[in-house]
C-alpha atoms as a PDB file:
ATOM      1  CA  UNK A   1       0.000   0.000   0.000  1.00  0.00           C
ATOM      2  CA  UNK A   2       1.499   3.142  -0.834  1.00  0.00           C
ATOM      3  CA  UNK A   3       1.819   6.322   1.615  1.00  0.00           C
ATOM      4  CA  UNK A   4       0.872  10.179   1.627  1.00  0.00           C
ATOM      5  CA  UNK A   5       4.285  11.458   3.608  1.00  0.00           C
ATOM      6  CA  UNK A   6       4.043  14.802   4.684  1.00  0.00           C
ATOM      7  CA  UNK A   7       7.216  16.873   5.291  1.00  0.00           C
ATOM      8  CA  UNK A   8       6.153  19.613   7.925  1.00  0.00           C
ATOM      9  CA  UNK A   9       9.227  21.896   8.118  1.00  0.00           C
ATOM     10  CA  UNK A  10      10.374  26.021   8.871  1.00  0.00           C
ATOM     11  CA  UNK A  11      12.835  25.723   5.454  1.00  0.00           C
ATOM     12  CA  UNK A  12      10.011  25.074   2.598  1.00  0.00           C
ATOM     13  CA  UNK A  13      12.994  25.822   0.109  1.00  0.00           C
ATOM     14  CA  UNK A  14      15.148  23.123   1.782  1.00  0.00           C
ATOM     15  CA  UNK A  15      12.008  20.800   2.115  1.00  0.00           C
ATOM     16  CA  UNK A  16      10.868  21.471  -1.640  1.00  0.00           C
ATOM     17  CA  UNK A  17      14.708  20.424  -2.437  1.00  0.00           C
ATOM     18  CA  UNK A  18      14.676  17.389  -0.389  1.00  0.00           C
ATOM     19  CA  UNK A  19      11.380  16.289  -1.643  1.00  0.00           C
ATOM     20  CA  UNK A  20      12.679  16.797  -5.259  1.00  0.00           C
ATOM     21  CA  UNK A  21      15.501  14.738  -4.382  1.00  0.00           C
ATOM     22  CA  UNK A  22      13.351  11.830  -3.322  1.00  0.00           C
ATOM     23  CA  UNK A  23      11.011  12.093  -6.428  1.00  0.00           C
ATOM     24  CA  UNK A  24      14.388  11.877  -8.852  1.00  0.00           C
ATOM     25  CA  UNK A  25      15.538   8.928  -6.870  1.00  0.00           C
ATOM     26  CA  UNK A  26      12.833   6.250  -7.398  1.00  0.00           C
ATOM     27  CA  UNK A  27      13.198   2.685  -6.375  1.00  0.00           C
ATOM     28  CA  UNK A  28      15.357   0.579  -8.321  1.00  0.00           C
ATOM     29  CA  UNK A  29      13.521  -2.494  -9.841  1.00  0.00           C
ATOM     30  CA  UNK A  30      14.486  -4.632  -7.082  1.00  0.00           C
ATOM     31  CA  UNK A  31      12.590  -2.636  -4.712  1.00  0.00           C
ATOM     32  CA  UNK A  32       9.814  -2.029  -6.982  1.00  0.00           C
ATOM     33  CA  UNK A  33       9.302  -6.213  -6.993  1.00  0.00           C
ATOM     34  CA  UNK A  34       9.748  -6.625  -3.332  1.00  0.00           C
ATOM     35  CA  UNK A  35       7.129  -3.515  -2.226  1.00  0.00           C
ATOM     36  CA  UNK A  36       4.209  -4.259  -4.738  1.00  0.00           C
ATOM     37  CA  UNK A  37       2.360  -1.457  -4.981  1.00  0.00           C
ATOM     38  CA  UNK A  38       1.475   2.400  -6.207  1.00  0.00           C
ATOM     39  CA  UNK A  39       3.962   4.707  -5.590  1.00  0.00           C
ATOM     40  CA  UNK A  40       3.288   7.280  -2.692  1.00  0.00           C
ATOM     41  CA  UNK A  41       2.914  10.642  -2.802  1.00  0.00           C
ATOM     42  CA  UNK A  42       5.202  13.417  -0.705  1.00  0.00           C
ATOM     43  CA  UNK A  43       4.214  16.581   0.009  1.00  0.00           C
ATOM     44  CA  UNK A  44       5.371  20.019   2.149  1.00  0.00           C
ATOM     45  CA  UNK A  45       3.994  21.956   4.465  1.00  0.00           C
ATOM     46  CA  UNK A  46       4.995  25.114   6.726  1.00  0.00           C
ATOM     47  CA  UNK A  47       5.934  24.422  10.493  1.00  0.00           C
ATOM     48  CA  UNK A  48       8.368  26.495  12.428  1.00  0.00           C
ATOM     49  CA  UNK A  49       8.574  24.803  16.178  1.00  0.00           C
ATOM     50  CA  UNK A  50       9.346  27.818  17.569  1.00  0.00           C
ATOM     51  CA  UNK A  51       6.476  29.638  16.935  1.00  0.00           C
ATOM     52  CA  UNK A  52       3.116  28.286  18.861  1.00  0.00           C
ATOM     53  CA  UNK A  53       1.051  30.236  15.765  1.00  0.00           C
ATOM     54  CA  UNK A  54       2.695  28.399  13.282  1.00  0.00           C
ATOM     55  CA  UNK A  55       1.871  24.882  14.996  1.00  0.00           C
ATOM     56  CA  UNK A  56      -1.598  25.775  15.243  1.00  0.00           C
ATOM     57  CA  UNK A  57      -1.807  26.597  11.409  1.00  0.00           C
ATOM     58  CA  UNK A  58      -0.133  23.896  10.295  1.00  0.00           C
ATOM     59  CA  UNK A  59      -2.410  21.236  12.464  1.00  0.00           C
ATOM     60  CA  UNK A  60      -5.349  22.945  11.179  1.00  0.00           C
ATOM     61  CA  UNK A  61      -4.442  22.883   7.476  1.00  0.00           C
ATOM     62  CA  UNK A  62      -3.397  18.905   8.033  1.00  0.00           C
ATOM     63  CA  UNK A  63      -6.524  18.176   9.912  1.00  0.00           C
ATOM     64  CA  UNK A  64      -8.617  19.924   7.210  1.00  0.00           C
ATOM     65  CA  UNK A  65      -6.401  17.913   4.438  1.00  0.00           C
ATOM     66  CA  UNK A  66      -5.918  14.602   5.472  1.00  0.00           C
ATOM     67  CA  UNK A  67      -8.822  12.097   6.030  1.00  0.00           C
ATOM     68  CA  UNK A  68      -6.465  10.312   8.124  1.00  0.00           C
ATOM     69  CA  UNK A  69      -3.357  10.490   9.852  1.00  0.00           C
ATOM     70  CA  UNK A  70      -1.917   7.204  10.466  1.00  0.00           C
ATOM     71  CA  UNK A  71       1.631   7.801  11.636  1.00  0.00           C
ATOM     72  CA  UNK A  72       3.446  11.372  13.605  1.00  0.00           C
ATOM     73  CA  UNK A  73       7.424  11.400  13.514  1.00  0.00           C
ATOM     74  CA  UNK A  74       8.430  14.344  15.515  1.00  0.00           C
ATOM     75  CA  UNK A  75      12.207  14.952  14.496  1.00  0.00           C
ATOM     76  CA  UNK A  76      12.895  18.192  13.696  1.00  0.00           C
ATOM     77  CA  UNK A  77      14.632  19.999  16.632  1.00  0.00           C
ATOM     78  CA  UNK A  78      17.994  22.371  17.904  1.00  0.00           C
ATOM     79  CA  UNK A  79      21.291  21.184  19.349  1.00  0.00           C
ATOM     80  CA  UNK A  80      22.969  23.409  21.910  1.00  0.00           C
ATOM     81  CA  UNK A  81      22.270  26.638  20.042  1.00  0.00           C
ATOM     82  CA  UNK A  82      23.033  30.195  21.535  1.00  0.00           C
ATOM     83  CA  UNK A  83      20.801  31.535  24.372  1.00  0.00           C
ATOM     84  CA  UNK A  84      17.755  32.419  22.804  1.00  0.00           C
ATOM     85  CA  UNK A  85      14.073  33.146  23.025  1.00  0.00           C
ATOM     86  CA  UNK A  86      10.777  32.178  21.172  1.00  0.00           C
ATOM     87  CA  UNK A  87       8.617  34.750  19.987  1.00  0.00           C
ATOM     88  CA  UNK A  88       6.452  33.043  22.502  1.00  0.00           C
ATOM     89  CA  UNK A  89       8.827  34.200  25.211  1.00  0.00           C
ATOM     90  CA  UNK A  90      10.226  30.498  25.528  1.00  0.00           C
ATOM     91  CA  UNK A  91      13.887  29.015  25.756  1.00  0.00           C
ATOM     92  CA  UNK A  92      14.558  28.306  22.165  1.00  0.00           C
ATOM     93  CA  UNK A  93      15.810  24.444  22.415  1.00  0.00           C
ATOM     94  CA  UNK A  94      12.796  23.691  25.104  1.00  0.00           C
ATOM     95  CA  UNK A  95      10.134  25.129  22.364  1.00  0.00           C
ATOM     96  CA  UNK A  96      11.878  23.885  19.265  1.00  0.00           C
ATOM     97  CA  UNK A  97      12.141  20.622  20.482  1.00  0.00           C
ATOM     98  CA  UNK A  98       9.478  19.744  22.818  1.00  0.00           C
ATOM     99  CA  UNK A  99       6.751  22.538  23.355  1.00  0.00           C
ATOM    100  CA  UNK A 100       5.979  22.539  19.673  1.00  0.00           C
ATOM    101  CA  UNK A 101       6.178  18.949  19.102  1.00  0.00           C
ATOM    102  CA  UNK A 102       3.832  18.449  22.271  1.00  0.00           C
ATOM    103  CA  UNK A 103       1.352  21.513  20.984  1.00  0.00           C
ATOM    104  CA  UNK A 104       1.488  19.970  17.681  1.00  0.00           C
ATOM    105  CA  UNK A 105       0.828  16.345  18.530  1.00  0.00           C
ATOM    106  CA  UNK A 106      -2.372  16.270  21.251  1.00  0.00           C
ATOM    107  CA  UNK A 107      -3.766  18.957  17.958  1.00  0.00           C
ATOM    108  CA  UNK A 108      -3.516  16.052  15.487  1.00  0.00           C
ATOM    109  CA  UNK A 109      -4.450  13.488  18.387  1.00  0.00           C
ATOM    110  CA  UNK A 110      -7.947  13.484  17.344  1.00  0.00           C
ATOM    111  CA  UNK A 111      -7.291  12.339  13.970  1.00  0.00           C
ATOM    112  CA  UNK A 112      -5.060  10.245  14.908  1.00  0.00           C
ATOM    113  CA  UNK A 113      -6.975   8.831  17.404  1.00  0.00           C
ATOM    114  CA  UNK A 114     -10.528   8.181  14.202  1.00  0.00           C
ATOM    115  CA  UNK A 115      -7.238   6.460  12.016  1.00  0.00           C
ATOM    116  CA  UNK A 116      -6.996   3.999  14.766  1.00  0.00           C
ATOM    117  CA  UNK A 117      -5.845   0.774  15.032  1.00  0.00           C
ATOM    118  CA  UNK A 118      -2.204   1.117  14.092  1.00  0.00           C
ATOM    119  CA  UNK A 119      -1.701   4.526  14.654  1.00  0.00           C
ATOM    120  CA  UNK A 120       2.058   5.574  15.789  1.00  0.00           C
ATOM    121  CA  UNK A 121       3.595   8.624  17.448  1.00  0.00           C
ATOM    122  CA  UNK A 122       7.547   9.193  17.416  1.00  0.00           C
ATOM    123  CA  UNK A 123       9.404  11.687  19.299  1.00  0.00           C
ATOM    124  CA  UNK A 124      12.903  11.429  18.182  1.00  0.00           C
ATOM    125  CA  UNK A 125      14.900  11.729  21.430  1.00  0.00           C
ATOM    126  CA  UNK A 126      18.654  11.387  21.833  1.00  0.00           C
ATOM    127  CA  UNK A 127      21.485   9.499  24.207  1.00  0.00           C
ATOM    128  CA  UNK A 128      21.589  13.753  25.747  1.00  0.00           C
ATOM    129  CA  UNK A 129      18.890  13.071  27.765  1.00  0.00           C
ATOM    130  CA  UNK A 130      20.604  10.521  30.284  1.00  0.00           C
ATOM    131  CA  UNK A 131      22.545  13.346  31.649  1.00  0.00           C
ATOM    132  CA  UNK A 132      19.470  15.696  31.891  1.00  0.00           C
ATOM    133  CA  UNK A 133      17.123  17.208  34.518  1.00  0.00           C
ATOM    134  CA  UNK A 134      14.208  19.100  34.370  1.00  0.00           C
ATOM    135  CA  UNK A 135      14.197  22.217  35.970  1.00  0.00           C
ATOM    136  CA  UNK A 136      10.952  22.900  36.940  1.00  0.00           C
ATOM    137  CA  UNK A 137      11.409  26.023  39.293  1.00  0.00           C
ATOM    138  CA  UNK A 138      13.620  27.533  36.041  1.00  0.00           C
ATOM    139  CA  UNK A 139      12.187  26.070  32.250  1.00  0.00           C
ATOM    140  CA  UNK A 140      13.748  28.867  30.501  1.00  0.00           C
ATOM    141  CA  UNK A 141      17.161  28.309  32.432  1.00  0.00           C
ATOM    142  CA  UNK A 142      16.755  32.267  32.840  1.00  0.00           C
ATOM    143  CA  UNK A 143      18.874  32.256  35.803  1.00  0.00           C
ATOM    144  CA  UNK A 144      21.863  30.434  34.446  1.00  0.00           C
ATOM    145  CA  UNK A 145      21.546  29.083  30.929  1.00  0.00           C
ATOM    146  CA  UNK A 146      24.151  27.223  28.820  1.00  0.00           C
ATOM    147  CA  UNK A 147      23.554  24.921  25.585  1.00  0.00           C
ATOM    148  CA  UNK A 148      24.461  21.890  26.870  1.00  0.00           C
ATOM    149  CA  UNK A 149      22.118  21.868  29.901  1.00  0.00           C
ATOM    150  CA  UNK A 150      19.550  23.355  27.332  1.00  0.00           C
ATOM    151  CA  UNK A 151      19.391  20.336  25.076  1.00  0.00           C
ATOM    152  CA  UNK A 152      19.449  17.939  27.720  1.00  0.00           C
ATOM    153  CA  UNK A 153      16.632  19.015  29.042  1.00  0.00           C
ATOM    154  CA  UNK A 154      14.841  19.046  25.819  1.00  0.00           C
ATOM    155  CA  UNK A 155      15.443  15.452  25.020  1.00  0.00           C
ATOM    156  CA  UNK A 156      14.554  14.459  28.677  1.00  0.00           C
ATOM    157  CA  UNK A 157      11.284  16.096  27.925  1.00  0.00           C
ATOM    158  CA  UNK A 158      10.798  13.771  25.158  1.00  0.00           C
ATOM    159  CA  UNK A 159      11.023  10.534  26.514  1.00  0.00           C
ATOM    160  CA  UNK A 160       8.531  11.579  29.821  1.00  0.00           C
ATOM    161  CA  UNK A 161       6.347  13.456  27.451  1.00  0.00           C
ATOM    162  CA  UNK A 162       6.383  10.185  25.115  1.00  0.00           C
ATOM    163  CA  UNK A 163       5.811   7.562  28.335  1.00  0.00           C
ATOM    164  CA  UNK A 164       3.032   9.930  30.235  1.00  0.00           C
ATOM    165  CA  UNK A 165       1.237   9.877  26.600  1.00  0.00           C
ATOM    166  CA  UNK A 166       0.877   6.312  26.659  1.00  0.00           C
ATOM    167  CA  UNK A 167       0.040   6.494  30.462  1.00  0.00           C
ATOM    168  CA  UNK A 168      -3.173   8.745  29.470  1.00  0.00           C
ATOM    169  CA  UNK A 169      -3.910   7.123  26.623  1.00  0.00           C
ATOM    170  CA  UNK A 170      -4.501   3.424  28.360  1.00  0.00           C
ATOM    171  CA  UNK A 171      -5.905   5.542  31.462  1.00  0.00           C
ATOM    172  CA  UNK A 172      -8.846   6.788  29.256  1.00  0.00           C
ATOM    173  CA  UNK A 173      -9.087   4.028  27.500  1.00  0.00           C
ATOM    174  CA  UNK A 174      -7.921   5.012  24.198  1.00  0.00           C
ATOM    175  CA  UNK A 175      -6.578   1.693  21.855  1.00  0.00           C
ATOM    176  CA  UNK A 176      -4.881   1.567  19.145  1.00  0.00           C
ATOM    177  CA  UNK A 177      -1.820   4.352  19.096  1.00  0.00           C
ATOM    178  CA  UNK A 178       1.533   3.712  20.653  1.00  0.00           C
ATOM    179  CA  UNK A 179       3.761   5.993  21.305  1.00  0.00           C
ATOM    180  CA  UNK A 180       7.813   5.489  21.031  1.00  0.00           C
ATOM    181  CA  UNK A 181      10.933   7.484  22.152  1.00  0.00           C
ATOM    182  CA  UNK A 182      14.322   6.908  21.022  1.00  0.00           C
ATOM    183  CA  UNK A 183      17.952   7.700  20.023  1.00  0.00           C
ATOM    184  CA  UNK A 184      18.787   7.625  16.553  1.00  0.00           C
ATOM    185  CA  UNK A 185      22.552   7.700  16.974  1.00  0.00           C
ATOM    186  CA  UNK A 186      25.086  10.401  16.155  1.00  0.00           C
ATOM    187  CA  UNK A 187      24.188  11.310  12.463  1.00  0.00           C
ATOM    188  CA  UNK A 188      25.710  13.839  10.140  1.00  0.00           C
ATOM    189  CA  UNK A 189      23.480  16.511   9.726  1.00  0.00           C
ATOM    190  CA  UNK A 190      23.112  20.103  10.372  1.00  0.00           C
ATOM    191  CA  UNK A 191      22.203  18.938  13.861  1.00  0.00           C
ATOM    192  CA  UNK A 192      25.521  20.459  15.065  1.00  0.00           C
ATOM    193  CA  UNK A 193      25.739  23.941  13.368  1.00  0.00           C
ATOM    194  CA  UNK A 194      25.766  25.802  16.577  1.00  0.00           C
ATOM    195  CA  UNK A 195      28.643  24.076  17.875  1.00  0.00           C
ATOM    196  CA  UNK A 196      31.212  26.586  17.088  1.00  0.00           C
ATOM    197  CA  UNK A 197      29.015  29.678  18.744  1.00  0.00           C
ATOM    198  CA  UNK A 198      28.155  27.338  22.013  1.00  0.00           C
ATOM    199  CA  UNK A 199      30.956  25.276  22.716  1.00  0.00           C
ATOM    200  CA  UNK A 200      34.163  27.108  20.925  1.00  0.00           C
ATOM    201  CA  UNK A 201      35.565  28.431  17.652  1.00  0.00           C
ATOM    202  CA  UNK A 202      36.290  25.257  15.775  1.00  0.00           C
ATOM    203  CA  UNK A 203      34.120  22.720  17.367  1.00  0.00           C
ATOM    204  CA  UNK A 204      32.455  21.492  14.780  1.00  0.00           C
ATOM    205  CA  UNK A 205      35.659  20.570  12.668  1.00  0.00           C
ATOM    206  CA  UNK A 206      37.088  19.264  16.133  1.00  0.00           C
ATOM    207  CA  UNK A 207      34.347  16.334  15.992  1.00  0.00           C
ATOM    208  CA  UNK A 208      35.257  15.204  12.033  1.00  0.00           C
ATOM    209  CA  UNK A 209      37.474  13.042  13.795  1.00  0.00           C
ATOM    210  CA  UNK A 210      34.541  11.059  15.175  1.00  0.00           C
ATOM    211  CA  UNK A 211      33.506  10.910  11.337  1.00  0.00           C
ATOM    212  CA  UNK A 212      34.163   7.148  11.321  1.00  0.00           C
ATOM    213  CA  UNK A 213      31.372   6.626  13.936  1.00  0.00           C
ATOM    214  CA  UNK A 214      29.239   9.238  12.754  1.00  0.00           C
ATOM    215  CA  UNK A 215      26.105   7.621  11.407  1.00  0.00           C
ATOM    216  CA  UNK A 216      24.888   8.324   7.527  1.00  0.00           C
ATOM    217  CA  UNK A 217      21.228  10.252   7.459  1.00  0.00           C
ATOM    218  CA  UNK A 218      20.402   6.847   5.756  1.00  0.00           C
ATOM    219  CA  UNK A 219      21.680   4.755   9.170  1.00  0.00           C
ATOM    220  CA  UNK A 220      20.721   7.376  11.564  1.00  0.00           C
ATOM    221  CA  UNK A 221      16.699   6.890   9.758  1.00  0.00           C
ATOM    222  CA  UNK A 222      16.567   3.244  10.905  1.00  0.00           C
ATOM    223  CA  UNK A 223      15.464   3.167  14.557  1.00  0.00           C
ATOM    224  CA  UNK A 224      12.902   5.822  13.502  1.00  0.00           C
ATOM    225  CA  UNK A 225      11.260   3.203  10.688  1.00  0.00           C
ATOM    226  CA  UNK A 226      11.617   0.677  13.468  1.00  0.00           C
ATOM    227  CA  UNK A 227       8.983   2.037  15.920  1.00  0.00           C
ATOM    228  CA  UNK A 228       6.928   3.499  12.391  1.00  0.00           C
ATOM    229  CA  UNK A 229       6.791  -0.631  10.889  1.00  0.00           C
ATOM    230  CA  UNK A 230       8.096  -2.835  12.901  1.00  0.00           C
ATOM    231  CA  UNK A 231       5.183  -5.756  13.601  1.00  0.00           C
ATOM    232  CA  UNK A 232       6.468  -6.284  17.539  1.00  0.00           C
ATOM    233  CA  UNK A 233       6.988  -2.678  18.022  1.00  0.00           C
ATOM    234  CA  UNK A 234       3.077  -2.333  17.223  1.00  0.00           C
ATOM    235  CA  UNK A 235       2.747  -3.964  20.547  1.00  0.00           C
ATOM    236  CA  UNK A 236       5.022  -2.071  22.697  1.00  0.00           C
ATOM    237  CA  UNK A 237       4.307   1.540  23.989  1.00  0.00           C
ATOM    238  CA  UNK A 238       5.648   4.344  26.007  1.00  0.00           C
ATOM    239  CA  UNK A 239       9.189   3.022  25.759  1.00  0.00           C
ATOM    240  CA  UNK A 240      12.055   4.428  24.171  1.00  0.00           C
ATOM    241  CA  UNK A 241      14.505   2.658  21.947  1.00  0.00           C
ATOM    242  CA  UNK A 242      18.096   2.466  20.422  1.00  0.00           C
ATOM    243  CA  UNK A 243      19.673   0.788  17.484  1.00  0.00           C
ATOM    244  CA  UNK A 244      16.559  -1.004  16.588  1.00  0.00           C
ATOM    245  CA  UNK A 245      15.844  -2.461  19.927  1.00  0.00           C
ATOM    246  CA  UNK A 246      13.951  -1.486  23.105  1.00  0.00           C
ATOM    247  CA  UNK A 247      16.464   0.226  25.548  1.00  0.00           C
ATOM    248  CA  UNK A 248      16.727   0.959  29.258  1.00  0.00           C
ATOM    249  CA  UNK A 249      16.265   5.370  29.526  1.00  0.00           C
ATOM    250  CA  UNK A 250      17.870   7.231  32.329  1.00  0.00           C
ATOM    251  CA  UNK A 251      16.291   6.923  35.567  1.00  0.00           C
ATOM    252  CA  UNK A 252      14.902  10.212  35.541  1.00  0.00           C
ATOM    253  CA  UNK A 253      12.958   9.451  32.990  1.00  0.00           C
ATOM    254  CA  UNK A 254      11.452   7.001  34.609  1.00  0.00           C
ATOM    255  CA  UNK A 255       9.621   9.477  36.795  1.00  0.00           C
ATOM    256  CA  UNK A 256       6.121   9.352  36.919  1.00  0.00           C
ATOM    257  CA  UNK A 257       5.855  12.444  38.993  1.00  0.00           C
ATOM    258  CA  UNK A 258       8.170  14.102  36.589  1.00  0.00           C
ATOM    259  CA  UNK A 259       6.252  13.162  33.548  1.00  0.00           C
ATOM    260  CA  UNK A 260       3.264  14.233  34.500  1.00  0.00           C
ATOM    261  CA  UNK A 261       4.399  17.283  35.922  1.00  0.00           C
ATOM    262  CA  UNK A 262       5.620  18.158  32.441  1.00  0.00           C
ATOM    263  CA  UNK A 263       2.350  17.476  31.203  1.00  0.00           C
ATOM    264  CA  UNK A 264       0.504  19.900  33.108  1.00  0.00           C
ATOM    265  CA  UNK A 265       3.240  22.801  32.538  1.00  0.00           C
ATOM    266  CA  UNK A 266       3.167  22.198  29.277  1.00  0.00           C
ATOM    267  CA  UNK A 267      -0.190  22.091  28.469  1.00  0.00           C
ATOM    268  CA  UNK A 268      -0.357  25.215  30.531  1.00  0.00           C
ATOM    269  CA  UNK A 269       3.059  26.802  28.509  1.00  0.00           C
ATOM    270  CA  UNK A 270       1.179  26.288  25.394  1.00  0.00           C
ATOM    271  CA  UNK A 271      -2.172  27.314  25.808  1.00  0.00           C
ATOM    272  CA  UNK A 272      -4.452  24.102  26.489  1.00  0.00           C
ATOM    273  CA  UNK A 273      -6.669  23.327  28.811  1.00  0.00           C
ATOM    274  CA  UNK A 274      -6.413  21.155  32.063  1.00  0.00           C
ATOM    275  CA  UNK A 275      -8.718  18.430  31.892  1.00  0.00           C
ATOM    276  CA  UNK A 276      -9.444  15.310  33.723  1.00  0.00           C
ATOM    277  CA  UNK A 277      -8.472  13.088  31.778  1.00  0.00           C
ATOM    278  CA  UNK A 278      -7.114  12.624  28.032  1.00  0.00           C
ATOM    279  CA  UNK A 279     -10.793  12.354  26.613  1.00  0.00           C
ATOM    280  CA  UNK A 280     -12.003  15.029  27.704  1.00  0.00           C
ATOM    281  CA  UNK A 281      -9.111  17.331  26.510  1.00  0.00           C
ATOM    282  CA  UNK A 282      -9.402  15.824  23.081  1.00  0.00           C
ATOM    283  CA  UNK A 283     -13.296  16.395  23.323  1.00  0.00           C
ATOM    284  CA  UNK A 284     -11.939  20.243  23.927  1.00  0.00           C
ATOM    285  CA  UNK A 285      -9.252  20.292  21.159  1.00  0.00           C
ATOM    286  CA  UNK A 286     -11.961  18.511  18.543  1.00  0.00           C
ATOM    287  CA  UNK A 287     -15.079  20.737  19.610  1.00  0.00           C
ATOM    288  CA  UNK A 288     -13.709  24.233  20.801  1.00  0.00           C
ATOM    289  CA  UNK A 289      -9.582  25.099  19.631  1.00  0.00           C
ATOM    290  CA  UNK A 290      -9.982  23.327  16.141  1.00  0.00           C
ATOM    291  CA  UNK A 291     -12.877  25.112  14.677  1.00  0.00           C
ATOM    292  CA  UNK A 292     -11.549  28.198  16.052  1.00  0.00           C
END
């Protein structure tokens, strides 16, 4: 069966590009005779993370769009970037890479949740997280702020958000999503074009000597299609994952207390209501933020 991928990013030249890319690279005949089938259509649309108003536009023009939505990857995000602050008035990296993706997600939920059975959600984590906290008293790190601690907490906030998810999903009796964290490896990307402002002048060429360990794009992908197809995955939930396989997270992000702490700030951070339970804040999303 063939797929509608959408690519929700802030670049739409870059994403046009890549998409273009993808169209002039079809499958070789090998690939064609192993998945039968039409090919799939890829498309763009306009997100910027870091701006709450942008989120909200683009979940109401895929909402409007798509009949369903069977599968949510959120992987776009900051490394250790320069202190800096969201037109929303937010730390950059904790907006970027969690507040939008959590915004963005529970406003798709209800679509997600009428494409049910076999609906997945991704948050694309990273190894940082083992070494984070979250810092309740001090989100925006206003009071001392560097990269480093920046991004770890970001990351953190991805595996709790991804676990207390599941949590309130099975608590309000919602079947048929799963939810996944995970670590996709060290990957060369653009991930790391900050390095040189946050850590020091050279950084970035500094780490080509880890090149030999440094994961293609193409590598770097896989755990990412593992929690989107894998048959066993669609029975796991909540857990977070490296190389391929489930994986033990730091013990902090084991916290219940923490994760749904996070929850309720962010929810609160980003404009939604508190509601008893899951249901009824997707009852609110569906019937009174949506239409608005």
């Amino acid at each position: 069966m063939s797929a509608r991928v959408i690519l929700a990013c802030r670049n739409l030249e870059k994403a046009n590009q890549a998409a273009e890319d993808v169209r002039n690279n079809p499958p070789s005949r090998a690939e064609l005779e192993q998945f039968k089938g039409e090919p799939g259509e890829l498309v763009v649309c306009k997100l910027n993370l870091a701006s709450l108003a942008s989120v909200r536009e683009c979940a109401k023009k895929l909402n409007a769009s798509e009949p369903q939505i069977h599968l949510l990857i959120n992987n776009a995000g900051l490394m250790m970037c320069p202190k800096e602050k969201t037109e929303d008035g937010y730390e950059l990296q904790l907006q970027s890479n969690h507040l939008g993706h959590f915004l963005l997600t529970l406003l798709l939920l209800p679509k997600i949740r009428s494409s049910a059975p076999g609906a997945r959600i991704i948050n694309v984590s990273s190894m940082a997280h083992i070494s984070g906290s979250m810092h309740f008293d001090d989100l925006n790190l206003e009071k001392s702020y560097t990269p480093l601690v920046a991004y770890q907490q970001s990351k953190l906030a991805n595996v709790l958000f991804t676990a207390e998810l599941a949590r309130k999903l099975k608590d309000s009796g919602i079947e048929g999503i799963t939810t996944y964290s995970l670590h996709p490896g060290v990957i060369s990307t653009e991930l790391g074009r900050h390095l040189d402002k946050s850590m020091f002048p050279g950084a970035r060429l500094f780490f080509t000597v880890f090149k030999p360990f440094i994961k293609t794009p193409e590598l770097g992908a896989q755990t990412s299609i593992h929690c989107a197809v894998d048959e066993t995955a669609a029975h796991e939930t909540g857990l977070y994952y490296k190389e391929c396989r489930v994986s033990s997270p730091a013990s902090q992000a084991n916290s219940k207390e923490d994760a749904e702490r996070l929850w309720s700030e962010s929810l609160k951070l980003v404009g939604l209501p508190q509601k008893e339970n899951l249901a009824e804040l997707l009852e609110a999303i569906s019937s009174e933020i949506l239409p608005s």
